[in-house]
N, C-alpha and C. Protein backbone atom coordinates (compact mmCIF):
# COMPACT_ATOMS: atom_id res chain seq x y z
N UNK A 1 5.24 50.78 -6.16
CA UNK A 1 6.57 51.30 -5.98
C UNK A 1 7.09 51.79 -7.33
N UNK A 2 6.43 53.08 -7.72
CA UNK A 2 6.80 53.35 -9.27
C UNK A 2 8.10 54.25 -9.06
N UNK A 3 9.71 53.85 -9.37
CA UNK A 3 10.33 54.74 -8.98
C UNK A 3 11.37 54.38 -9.67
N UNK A 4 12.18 55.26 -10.30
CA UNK A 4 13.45 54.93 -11.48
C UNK A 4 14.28 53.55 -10.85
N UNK A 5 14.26 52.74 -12.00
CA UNK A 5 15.14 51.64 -11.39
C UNK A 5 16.59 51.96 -10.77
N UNK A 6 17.19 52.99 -11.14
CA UNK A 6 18.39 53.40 -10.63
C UNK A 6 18.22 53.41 -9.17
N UNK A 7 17.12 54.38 -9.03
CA UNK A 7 17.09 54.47 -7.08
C UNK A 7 16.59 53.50 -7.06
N UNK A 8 15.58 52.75 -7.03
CA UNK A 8 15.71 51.16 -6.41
C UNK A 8 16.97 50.61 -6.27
N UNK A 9 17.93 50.24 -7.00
CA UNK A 9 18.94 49.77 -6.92
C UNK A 9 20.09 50.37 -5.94
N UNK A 10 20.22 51.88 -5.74
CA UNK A 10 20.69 52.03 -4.89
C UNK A 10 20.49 52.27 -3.88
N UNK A 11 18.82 51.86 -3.34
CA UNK A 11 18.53 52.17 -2.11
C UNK A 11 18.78 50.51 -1.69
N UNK A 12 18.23 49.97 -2.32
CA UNK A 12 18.34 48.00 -2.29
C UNK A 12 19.92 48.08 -1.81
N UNK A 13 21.07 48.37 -2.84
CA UNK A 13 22.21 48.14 -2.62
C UNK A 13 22.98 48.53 -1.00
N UNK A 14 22.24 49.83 -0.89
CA UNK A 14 22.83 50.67 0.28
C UNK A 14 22.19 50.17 1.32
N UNK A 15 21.27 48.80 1.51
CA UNK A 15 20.36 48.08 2.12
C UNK A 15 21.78 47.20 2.44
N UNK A 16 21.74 46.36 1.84
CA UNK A 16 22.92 45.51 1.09
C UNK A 16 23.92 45.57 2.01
N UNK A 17 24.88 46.68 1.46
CA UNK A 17 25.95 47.15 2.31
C UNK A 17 25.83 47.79 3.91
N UNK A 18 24.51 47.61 4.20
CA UNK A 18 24.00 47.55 5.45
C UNK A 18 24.72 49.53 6.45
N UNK A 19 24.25 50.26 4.84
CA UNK A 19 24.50 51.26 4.77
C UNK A 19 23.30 52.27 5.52
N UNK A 20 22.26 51.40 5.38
CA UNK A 20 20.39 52.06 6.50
C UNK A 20 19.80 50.63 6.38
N UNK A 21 18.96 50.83 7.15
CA UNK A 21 17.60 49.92 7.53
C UNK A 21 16.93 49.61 6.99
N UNK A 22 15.91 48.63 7.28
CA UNK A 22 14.98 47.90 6.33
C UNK A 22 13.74 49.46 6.30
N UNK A 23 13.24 49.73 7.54
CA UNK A 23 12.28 50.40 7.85
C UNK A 23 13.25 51.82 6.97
N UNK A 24 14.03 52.33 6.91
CA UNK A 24 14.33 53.50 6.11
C UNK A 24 14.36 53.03 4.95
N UNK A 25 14.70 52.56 4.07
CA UNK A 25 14.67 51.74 2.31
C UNK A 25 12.85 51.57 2.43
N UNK A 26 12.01 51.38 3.10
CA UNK A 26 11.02 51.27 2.62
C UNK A 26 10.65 52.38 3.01
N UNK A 27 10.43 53.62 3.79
CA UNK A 27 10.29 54.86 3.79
C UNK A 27 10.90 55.51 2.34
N UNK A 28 12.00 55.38 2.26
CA UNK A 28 12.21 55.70 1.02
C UNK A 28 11.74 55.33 -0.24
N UNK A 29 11.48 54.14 -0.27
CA UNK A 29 10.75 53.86 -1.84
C UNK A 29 8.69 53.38 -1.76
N UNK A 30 8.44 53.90 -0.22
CA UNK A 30 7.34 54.10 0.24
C UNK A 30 6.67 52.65 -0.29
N UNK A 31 7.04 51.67 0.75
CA UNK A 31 6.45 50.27 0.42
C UNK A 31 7.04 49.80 1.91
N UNK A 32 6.50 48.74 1.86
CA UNK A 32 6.12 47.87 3.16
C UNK A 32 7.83 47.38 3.31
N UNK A 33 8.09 47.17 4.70
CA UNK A 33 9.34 46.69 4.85
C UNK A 33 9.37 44.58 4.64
N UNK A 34 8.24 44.60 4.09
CA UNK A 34 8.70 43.38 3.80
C UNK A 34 8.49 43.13 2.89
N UNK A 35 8.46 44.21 1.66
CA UNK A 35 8.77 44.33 0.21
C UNK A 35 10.03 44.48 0.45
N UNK A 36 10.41 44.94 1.19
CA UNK A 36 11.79 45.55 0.95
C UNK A 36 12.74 44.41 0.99
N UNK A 37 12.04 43.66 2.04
CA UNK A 37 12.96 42.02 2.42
C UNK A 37 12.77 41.14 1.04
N UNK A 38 11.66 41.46 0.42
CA UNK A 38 11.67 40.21 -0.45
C UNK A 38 12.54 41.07 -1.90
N UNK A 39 12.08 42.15 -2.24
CA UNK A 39 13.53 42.65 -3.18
C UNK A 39 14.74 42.20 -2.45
N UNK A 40 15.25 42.42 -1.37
CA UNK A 40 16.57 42.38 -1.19
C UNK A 40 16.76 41.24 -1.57
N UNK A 41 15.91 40.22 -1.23
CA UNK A 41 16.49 38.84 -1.54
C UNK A 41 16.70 38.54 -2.80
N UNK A 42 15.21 38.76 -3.82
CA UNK A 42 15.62 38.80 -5.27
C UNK A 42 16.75 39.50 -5.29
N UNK A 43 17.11 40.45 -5.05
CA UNK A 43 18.32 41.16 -6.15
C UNK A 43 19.71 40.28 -5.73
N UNK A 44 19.90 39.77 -4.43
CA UNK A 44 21.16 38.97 -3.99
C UNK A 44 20.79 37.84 -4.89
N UNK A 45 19.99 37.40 -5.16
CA UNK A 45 19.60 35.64 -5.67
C UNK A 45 19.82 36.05 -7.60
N UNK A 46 19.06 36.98 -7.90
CA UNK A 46 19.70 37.42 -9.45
C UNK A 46 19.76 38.17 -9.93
N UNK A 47 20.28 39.62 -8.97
CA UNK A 47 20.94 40.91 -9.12
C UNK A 47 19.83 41.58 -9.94
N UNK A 48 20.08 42.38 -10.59
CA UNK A 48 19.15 44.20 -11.20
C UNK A 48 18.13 43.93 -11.47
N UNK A 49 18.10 42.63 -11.99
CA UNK A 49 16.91 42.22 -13.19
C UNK A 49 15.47 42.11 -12.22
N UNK A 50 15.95 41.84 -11.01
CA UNK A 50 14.97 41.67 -9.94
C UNK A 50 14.15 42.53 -9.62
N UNK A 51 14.70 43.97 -9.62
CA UNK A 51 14.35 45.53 -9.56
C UNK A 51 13.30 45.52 -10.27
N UNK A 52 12.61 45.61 -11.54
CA UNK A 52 12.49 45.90 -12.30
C UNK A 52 10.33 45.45 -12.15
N UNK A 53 10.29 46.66 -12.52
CA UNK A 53 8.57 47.00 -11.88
C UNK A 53 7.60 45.83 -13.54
N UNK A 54 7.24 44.75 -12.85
CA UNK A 54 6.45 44.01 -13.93
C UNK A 54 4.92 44.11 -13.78
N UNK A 55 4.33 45.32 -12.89
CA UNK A 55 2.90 45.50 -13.08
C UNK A 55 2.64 46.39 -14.32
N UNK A 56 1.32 45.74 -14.77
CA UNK A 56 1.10 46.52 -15.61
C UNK A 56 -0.64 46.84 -15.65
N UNK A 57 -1.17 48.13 -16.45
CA UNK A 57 -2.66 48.00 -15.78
C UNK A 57 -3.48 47.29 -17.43
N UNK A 58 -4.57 47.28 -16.81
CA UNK A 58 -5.65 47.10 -17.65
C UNK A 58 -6.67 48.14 -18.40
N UNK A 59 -5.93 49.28 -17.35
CA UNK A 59 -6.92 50.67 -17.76
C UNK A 59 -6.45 51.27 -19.53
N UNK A 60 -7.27 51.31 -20.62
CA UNK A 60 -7.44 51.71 -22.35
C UNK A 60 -8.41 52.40 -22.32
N UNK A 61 -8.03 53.49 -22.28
CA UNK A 61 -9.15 54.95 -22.63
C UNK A 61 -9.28 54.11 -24.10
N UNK A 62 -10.79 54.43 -24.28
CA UNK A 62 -11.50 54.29 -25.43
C UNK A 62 -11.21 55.62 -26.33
N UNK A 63 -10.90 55.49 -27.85
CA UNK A 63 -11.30 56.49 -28.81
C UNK A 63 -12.98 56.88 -28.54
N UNK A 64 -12.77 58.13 -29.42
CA UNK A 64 -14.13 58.79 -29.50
C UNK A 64 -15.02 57.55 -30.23
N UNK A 65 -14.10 57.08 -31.37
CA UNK A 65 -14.72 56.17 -32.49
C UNK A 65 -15.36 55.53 -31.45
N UNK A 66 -14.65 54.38 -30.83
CA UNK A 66 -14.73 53.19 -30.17
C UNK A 66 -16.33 53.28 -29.09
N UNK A 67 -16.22 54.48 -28.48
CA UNK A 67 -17.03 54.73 -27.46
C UNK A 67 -18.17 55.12 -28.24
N UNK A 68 -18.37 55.81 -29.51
CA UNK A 68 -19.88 55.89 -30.27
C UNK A 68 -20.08 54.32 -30.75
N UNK A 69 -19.43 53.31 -31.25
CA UNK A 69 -19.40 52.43 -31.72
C UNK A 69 -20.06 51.59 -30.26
N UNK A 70 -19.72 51.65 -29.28
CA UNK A 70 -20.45 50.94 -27.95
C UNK A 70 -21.57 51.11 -27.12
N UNK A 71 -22.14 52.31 -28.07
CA UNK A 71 -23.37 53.16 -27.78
C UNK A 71 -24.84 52.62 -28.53
């Protein structure tokens, strides 16, 4: 769900205010509607901070150096 924390927050919020649906908020930020349930809950339990995308990858393109050096 790589998507500016702003629209998370106001699609979550407009969730919230029971402004659309579970199944539309996850059409919109294209994730499972029971991502969508478990953000909503984080963000009611400790607001924005909840939003906030903590994957990160493992993928490090090698330098040219690095990759003759492994040869």
């Amino acid at each position: 769900m790589k998507r500016p924390i702003e629209q998370r927050r106001q699609i979550i919020q407009s969730l919230v205010n029971k402004e659309i649906e579970i199944e539309q908020a996850a059409w919109l930020l294209d994730c499972s509607p029971r991502t969508i349930q478990r953000q909503k809950k984080a963000f009611l339990e400790n607001g924005e901070v909840e939003l906030v995308d903590h994957r990160h990858s493992n993928y490090h393109k090698l330098s040219l150096k690095k990759k003759r050096e492994s040869h």
